[in-house]
N, C-alpha and C. Protein backbone atom coordinates (compact mmCIF):
# COMPACT_ATOMS: atom_id res chain seq x y z
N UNK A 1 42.40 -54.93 169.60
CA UNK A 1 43.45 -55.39 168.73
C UNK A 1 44.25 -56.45 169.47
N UNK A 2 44.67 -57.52 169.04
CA UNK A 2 45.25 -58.52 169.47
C UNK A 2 46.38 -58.43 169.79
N UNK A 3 47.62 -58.60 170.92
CA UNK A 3 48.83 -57.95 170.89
C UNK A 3 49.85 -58.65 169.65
N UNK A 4 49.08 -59.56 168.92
CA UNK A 4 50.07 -59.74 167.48
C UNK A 4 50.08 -58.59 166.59
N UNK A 5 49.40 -58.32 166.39
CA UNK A 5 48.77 -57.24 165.58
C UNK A 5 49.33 -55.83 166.14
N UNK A 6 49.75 -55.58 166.87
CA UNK A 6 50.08 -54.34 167.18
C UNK A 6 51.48 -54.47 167.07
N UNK A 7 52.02 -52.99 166.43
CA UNK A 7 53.15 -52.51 166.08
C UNK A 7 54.24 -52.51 167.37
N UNK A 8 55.31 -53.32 167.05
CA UNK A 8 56.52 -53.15 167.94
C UNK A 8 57.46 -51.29 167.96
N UNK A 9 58.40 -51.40 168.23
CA UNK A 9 58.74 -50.18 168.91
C UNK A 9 59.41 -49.42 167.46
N UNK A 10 60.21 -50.47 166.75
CA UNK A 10 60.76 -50.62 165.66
C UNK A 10 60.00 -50.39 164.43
N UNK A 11 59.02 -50.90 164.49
CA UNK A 11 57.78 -50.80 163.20
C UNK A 11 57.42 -49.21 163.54
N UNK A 12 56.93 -48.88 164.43
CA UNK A 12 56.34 -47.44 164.71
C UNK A 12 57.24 -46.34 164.08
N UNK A 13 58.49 -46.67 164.98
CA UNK A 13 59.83 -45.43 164.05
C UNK A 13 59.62 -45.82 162.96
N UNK A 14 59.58 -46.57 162.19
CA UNK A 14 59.91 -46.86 160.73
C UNK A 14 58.85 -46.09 159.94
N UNK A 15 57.53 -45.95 160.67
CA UNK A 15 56.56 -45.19 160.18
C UNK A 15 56.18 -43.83 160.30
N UNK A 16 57.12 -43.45 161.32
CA UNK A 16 57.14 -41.79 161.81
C UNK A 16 56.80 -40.57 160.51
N UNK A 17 58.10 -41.00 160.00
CA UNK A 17 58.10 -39.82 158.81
C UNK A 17 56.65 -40.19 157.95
N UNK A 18 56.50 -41.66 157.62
CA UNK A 18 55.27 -41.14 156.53
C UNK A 18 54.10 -40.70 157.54
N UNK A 19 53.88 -40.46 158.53
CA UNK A 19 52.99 -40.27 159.35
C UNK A 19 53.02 -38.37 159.63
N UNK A 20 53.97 -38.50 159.71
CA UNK A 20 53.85 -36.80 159.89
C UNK A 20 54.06 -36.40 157.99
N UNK A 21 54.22 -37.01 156.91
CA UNK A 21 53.68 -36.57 155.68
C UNK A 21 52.47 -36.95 155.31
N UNK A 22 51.88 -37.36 156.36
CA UNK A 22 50.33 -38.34 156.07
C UNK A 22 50.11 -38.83 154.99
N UNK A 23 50.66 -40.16 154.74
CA UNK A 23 50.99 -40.87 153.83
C UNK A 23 50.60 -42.62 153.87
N UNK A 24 50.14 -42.30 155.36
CA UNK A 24 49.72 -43.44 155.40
C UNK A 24 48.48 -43.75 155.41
N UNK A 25 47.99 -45.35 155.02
CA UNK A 25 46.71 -45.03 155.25
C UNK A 25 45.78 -44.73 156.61
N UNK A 26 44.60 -44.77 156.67
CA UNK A 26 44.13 -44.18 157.60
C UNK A 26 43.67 -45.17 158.72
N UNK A 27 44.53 -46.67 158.37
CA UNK A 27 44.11 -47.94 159.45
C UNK A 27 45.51 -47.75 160.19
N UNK A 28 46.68 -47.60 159.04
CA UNK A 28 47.98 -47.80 159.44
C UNK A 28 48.13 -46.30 160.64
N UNK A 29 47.77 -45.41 160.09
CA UNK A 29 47.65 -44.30 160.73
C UNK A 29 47.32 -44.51 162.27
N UNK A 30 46.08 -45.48 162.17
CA UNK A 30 45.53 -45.18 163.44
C UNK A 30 46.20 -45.74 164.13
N UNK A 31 46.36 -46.88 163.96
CA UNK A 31 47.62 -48.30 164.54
C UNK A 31 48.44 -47.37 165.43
N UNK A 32 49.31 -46.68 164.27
CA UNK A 32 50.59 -46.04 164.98
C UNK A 32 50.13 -45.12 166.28
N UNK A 33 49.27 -44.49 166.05
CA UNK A 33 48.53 -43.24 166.92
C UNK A 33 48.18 -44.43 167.92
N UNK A 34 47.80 -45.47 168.11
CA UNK A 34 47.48 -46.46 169.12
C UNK A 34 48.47 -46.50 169.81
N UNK A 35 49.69 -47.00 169.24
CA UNK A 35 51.05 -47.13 169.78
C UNK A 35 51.54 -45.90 170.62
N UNK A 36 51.69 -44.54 169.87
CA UNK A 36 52.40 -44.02 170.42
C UNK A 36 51.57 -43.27 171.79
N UNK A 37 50.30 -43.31 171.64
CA UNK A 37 49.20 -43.55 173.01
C UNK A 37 49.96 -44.31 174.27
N UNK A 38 50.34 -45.79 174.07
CA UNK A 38 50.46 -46.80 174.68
C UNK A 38 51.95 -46.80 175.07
N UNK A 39 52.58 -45.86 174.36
CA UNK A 39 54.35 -45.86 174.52
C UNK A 39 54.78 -44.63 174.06
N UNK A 40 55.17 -44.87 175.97
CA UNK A 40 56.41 -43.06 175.67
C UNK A 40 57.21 -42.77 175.17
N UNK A 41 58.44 -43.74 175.16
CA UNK A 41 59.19 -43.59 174.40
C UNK A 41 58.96 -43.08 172.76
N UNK A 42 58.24 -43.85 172.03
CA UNK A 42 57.67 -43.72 170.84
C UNK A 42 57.10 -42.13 170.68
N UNK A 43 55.99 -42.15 171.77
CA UNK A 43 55.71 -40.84 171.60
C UNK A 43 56.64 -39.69 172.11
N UNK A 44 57.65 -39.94 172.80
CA UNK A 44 58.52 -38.71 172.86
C UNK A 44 59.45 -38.61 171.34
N UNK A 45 59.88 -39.63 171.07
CA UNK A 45 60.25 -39.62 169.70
C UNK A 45 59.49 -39.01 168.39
N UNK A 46 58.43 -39.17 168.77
CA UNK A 46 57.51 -38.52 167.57
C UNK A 46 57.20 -36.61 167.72
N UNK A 47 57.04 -36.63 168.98
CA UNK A 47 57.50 -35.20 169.54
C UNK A 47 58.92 -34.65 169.34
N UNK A 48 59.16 -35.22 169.12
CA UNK A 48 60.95 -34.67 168.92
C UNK A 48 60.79 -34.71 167.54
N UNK A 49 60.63 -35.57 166.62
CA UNK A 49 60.31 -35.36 164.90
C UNK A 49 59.70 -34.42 164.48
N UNK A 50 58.75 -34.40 165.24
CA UNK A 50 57.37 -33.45 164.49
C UNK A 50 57.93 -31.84 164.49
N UNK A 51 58.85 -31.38 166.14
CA UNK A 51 59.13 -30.32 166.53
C UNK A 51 60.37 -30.03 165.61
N UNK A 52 61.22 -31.02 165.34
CA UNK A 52 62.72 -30.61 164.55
C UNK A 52 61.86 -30.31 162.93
N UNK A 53 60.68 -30.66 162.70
CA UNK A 53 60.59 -30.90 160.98
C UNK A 53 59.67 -29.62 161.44
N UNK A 54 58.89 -29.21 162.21
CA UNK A 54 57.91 -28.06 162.18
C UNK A 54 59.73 -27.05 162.07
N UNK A 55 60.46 -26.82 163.15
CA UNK A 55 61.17 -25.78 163.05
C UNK A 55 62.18 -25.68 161.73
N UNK A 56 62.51 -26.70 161.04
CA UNK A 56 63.29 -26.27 159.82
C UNK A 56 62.70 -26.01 158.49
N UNK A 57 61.03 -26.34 158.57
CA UNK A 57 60.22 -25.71 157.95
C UNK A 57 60.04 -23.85 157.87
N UNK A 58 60.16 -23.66 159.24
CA UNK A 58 60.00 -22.49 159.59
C UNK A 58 61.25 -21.43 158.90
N UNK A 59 62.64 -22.65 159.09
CA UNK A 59 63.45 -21.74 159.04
C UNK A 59 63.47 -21.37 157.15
N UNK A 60 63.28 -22.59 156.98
CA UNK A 60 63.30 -22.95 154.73
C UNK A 60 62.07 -21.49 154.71
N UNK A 61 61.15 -21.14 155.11
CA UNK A 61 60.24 -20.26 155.22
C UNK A 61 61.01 -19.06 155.11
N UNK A 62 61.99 -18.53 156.32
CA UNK A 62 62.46 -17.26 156.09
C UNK A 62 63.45 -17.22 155.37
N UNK A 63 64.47 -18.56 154.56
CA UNK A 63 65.27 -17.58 153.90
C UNK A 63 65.35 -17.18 152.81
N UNK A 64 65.97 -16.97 152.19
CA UNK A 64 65.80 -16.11 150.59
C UNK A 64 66.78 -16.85 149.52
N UNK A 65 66.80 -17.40 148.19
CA UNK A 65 67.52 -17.79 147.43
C UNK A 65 68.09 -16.16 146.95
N UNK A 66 69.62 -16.70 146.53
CA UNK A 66 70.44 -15.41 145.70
C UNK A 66 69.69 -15.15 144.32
N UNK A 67 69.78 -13.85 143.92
CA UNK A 67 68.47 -13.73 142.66
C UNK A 67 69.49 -14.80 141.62
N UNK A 68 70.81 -14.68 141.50
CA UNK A 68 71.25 -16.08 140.47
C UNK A 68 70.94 -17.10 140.22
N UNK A 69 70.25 -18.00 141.31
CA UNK A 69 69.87 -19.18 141.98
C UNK A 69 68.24 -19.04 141.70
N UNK A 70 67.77 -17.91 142.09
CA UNK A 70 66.11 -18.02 141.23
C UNK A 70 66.21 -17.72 139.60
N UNK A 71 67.22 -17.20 139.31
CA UNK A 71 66.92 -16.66 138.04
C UNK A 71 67.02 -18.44 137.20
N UNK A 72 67.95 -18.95 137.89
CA UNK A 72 68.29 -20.34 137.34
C UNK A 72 67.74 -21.36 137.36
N UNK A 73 66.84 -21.14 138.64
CA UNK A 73 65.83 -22.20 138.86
C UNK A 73 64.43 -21.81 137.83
N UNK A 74 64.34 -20.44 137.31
CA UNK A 74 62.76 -19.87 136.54
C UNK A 74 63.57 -20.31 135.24
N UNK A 75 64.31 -20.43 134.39
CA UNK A 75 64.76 -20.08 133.87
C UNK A 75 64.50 -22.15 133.23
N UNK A 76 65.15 -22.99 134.55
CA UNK A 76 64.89 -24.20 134.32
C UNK A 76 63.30 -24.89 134.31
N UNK A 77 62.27 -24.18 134.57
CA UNK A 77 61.03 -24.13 135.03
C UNK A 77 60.57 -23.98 133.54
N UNK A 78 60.66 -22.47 132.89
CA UNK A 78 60.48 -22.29 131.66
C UNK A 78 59.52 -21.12 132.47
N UNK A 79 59.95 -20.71 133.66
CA UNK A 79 59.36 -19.12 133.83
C UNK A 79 60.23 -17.90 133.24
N UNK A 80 59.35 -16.54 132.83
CA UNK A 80 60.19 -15.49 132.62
C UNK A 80 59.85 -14.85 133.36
N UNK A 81 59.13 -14.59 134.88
CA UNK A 81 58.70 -13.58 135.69
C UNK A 81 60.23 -13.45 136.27
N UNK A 82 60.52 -12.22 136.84
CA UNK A 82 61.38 -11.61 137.33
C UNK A 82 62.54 -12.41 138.10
């Protein structure tokens, strides 16, 4: 790859998030994965994203809506289960 062609430090963050929603395509994808290979910074940044969005996943996982709040959300859905 030509160093025109390759993503500055700025372009890479900008692409983080659709990258960990894999959203990008699979050239742009690789690009970035080139970059953050080639740069620490970048890749400690992407380690730090990936780890804050894996753990508040985890946490949206354990908690529980108030049954008011599901009843309101099934209710807006057009569910009648419990």
């Amino acid at each position: 790859m030509a160093p025109s062609e390759r993503l500055t430090c700025a372009e890479a963050f900008e692409r983080l998030d659709a990258y960990m929603d894999r959203t990008l395509t699979p050239g742009e994808a690789q690009e970035l994965e080139g970059h953050l290979k080639a740069c620490s910074e970048c890749a400690c940044e992407y380690r730090y994203e990936e780890r804050f969005v894996r753990e508040v996943r985890a946490k949206l996982n354990r908690l529980q809506a108030p049954p008011e709040l599901m009843r309101k959300i099934r209710s807006k859905l057009g569910s009648t289960d419990g």
